[in-house]
Protein backbone atom coordinates (compact mmCIF):
# COMPACT_ATOMS: atom_id res chain seq x y z
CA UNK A 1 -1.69 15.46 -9.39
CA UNK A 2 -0.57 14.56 -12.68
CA UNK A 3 -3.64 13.41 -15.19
CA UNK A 4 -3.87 12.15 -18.94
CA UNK A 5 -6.25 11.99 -21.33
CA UNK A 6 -5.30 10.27 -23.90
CA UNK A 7 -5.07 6.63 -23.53
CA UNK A 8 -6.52 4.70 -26.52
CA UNK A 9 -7.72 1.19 -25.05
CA UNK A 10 -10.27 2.80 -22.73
CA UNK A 11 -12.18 5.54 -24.40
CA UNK A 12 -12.11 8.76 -22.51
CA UNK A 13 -10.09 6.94 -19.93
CA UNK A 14 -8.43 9.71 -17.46
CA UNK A 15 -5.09 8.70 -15.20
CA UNK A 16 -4.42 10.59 -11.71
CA UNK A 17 -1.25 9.90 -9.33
CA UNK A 18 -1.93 11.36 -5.71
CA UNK A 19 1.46 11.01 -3.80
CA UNK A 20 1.51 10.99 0.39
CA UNK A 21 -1.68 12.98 1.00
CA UNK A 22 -2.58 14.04 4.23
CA UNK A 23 -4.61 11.42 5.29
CA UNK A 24 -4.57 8.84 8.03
CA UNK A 25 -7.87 6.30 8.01
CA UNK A 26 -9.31 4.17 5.28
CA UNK A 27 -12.55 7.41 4.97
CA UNK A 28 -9.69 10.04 4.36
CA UNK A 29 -8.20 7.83 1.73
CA UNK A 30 -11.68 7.34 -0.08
CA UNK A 31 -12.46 10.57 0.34
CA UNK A 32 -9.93 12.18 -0.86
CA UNK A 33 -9.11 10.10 -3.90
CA UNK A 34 -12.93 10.23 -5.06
CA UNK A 35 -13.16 14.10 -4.43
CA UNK A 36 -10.10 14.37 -6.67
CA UNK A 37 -12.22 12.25 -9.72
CA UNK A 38 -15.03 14.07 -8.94
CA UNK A 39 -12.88 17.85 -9.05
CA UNK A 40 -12.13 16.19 -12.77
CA UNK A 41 -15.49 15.15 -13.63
CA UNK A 42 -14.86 11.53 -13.73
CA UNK A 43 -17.79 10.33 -11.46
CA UNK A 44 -20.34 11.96 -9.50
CA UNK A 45 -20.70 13.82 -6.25
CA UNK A 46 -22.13 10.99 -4.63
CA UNK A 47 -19.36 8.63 -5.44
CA UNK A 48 -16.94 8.86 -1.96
CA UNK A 49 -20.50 8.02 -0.05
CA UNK A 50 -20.67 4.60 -2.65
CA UNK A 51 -16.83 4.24 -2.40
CA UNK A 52 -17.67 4.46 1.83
CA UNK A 53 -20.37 1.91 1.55
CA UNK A 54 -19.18 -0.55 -0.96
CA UNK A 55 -15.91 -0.54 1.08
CA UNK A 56 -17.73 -0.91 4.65
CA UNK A 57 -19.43 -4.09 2.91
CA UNK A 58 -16.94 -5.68 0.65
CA UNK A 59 -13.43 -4.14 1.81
CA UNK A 60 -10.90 -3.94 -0.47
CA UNK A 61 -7.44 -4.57 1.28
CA UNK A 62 -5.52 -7.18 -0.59
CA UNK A 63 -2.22 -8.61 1.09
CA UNK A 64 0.37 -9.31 -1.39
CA UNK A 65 3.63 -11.66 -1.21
CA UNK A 66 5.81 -8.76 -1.31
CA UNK A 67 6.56 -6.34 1.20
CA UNK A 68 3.37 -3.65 0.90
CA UNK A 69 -0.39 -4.16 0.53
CA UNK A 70 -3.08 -2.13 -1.68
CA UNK A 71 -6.35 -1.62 -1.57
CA UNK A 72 -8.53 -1.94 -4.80
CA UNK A 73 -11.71 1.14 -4.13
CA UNK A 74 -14.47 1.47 -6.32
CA UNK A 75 -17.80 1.73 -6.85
CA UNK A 76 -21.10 0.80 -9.48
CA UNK A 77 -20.99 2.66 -12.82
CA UNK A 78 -24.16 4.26 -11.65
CA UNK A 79 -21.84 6.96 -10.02
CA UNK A 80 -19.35 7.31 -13.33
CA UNK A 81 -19.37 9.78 -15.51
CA UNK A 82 -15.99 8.16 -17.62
CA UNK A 83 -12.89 5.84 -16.97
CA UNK A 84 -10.68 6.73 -14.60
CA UNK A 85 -7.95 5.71 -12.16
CA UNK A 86 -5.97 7.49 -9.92
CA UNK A 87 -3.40 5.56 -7.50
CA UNK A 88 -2.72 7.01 -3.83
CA UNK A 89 0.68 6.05 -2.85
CA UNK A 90 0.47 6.60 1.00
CA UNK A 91 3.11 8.16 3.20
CA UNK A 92 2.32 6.12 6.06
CA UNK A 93 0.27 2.80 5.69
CA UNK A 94 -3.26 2.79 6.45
CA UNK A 95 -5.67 -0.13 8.11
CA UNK A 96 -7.96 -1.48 5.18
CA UNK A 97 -10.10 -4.14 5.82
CA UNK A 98 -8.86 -7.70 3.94
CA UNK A 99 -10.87 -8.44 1.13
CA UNK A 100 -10.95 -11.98 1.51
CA UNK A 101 -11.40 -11.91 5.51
CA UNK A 102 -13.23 -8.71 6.30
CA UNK A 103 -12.59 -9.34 10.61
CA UNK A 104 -9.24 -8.58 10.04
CA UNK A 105 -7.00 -5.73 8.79
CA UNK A 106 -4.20 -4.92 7.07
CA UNK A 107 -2.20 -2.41 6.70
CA UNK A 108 -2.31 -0.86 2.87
CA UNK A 109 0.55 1.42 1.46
CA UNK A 110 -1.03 1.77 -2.23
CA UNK A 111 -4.82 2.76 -2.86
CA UNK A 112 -5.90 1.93 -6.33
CA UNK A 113 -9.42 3.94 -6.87
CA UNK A 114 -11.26 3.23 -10.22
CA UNK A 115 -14.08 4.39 -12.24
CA UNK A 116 -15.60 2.23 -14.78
CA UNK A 117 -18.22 3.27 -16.72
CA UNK A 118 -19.55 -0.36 -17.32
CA UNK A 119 -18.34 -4.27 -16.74
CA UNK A 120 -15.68 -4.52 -19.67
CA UNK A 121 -14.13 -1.42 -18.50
CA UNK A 122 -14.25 -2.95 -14.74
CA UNK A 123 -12.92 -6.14 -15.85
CA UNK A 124 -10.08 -4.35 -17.59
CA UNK A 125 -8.83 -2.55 -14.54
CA UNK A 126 -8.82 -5.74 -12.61
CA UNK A 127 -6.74 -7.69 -14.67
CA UNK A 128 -4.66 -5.44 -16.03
CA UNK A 129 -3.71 -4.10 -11.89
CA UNK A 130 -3.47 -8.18 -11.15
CA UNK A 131 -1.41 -9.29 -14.29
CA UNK A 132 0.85 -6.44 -14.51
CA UNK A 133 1.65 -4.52 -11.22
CA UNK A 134 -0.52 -6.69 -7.78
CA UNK A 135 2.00 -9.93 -8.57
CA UNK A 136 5.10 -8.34 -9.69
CA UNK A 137 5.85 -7.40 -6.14
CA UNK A 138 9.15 -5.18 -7.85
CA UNK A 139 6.61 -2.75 -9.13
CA UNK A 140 5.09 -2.37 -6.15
CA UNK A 141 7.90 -2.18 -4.02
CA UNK A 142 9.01 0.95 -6.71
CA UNK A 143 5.62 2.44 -6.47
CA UNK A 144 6.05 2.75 -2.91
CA UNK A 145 9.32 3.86 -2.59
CA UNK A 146 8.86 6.74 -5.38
CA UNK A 147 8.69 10.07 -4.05
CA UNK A 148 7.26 11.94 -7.07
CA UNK A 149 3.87 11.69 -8.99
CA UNK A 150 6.00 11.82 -12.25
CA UNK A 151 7.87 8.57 -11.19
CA UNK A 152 4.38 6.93 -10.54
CA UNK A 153 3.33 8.19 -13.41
CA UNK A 154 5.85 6.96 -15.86
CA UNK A 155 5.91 3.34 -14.77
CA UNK A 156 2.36 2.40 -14.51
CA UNK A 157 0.98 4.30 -17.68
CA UNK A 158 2.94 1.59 -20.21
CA UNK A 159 1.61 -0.92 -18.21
CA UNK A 160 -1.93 -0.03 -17.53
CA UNK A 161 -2.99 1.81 -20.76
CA UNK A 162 -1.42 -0.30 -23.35
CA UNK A 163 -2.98 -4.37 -24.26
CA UNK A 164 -0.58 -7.02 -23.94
CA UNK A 165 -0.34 -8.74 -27.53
């Protein structure tokens, strides 16, 4: 995992990269990506059970124009203890839920978990992930044919962490 501290537009924001874990349903996913943020202190213990539930009743999977899908995971600010997002770029695609149709599934190649500690930060993270990576379909086609967390890494922190003027 590589992390950061020090990004100045969200106070205390921290940035994780998780690359192919060893998972293989939507639950391993969470799980694992919310254990790592809670290993760091980012959010509490009983975040991967919100994650879980917030996913079982609003899924997340989002089908983009390009080639892969992501999945956007998070849950209240309740559960966070600071900013954070990590990004699971998966080794093998996994079935999410659609977002926007919740009977059907897609398969999801990027997970995008967040922790916002309240609505700004929340509304940050969403339009900076829209704007910047979820319709440029060339970054996400890179992010998912990267093989190291350092790759990952060094194209999304310029993009995420610094304000468009």
């Amino acid at each position: 995992m590589i992390a950061n501290q020090d990004f100045s537009n969200i106070p205390n924001c921290k940035f994780f990269v998780a690359m192919h874990p060893d998972v293989s349903t939507t639950e391993e996913i969470l799980r694992h990506l919310a254990q790592y943020l809670v290993k760091e202190g980012c959010v509490k213990t009983s975040y991967a059970d919100a994650v879980l539930k917030r996913e079982y009743e609003y899924p997340t999977g989002l089908k983009l124009n390009g080639l892969y899908n992501v999945a956007l995971a998070h849950a209240g600010s309740e559960y966070v203890n600071e900013n954070a997002i990590i990004v699971g770029v998966l080794g093998k695609p996994i079935d999410f839920h659609l977002m926007e149709d919740p009977d059907c599934t897609i398969s999801v190649h990027i997970v995008f978990m967040f922790s916002a500690i309240d609505f700004d930060s929340i509304n940050y993270f969403v339009r900076k992930l829209t704007e910047e990576v979820l319709l440029k379909s060339e970054i996400v086609d890179q992010i998912t044919n990267f093989q190291q967390e350092e790759q990952v890494y060094s194209l999304l922190k310029p993009i995420l962490f610094v304000f468009s003027e």
